[in-house]
Protein backbone atom coordinates (compact mmCIF):
# COMPACT_ATOMS: atom_id res chain seq x y z
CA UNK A 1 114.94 108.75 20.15
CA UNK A 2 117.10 106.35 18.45
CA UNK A 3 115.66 102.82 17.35
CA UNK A 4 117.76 99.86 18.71
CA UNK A 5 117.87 96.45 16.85
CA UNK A 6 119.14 94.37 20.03
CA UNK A 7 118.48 94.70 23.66
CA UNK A 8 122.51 94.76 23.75
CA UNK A 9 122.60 97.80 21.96
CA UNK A 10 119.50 99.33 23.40
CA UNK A 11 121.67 98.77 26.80
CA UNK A 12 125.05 99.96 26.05
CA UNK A 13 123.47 103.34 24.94
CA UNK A 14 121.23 103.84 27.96
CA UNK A 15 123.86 102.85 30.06
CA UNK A 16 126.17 105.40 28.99
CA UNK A 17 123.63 107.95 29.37
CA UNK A 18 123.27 107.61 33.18
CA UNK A 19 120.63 104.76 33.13
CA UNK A 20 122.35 101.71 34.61
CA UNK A 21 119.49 99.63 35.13
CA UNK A 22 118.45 97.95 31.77
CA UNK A 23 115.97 95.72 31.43
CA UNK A 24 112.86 93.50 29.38
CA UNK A 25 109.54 93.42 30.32
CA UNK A 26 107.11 91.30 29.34
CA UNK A 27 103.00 92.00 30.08
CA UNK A 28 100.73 89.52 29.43
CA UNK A 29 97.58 90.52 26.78
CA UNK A 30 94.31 92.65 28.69
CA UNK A 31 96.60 92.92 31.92
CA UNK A 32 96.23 96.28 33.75
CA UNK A 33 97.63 98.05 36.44
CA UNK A 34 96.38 100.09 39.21
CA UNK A 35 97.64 103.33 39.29
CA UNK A 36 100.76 103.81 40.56
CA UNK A 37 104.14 104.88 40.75
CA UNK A 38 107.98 104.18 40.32
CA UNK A 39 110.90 105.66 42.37
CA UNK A 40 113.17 105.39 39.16
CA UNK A 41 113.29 107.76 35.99
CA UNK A 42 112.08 105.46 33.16
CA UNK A 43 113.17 105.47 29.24
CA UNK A 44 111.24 102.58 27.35
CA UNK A 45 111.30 101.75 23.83
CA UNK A 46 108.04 99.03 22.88
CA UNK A 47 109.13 96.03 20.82
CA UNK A 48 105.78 94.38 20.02
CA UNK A 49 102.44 95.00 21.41
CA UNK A 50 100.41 97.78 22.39
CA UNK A 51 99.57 99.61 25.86
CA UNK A 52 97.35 102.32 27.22
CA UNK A 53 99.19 105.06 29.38
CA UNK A 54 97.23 107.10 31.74
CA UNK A 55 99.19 110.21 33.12
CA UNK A 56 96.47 112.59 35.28
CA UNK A 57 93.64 112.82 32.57
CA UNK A 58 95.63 112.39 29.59
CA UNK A 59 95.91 108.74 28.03
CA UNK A 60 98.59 107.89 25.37
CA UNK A 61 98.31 104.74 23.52
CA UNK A 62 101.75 103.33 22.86
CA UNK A 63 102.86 101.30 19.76
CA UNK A 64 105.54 99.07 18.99
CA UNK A 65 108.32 100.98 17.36
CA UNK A 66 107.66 104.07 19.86
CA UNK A 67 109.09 105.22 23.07
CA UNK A 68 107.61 106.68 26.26
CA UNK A 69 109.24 107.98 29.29
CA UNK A 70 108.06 108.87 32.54
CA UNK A 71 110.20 110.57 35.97
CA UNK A 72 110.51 108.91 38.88
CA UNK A 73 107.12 109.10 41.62
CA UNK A 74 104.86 110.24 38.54
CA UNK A 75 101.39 108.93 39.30
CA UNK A 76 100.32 106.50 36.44
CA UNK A 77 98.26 103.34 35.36
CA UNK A 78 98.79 100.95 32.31
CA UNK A 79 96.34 98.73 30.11
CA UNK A 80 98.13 96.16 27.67
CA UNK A 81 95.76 94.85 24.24
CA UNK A 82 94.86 92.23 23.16
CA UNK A 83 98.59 90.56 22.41
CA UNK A 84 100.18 91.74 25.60
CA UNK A 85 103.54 94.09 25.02
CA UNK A 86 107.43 93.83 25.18
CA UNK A 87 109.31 96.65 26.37
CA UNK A 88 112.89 97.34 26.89
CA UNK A 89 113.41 99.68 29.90
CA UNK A 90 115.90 101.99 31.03
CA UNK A 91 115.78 102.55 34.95
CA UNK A 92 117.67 105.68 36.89
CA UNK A 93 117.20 106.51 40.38
C-alpha cells in the first residue's frame, strides 16, 4: 500500500477509494482491548508505535510504517507496547 506523509493525503486517497470515513487514533501505551468487532471495513496505516493483532489464533504484531486491514464484523482483540500507537484509519460500511 502506498505510504502517506500527511493525514490530508492519507485522506484524499482513501476517500476516493470508497472509504469516506477518515480518521486518527490515538491508544495509550500497555492498553488492550477485549475482543471484539467493528461493523465498518477498516484500512489503517501505523504512524508511531507498535500493537499486537489477534485474528482467531493468529497474532500479527504491527509496526509503524506498516498497514493492516480488517472487514467489517471480523472478531478481533488489540494490545498496544510500551509507547502506545498512532494510526490513521480508513472506515467503510
Amino acid at each position: 500500500m502506498i505510504q502517506h506523509s500527511t493525514f490530508a493525503q492519507f485522506e484524499a486517497d482513501w476517500q476516493a477509494r470508497g472509504y469516506p470515513d477518515c480518521i486518527e487514533r490515538v491508544w495509550e501505551p500497555g492498553f488492550s482491548t477485549g475482543e471484539h468487532t467493528h461493523p465498518f471495513d477498516v484500512k489503517a496505516q501505523v504512524q508511531r508505535g507498535e500493537f499486537w493483532l489477534t485474528v482467531g489464533d493468529q497474532v500479527r504484531h504491527v509496526k509503524a510504517g506498516e498497514w493492516f486491514e480488517l472487514d467489517r464484523n471480523v472478531p478481533h482483540a488489540e494490545r498496544y507496547g510500551s509507547d502506545g500507537a498512532v494510526f490513521w484509519v480508513a472506515r467503510r460500511s
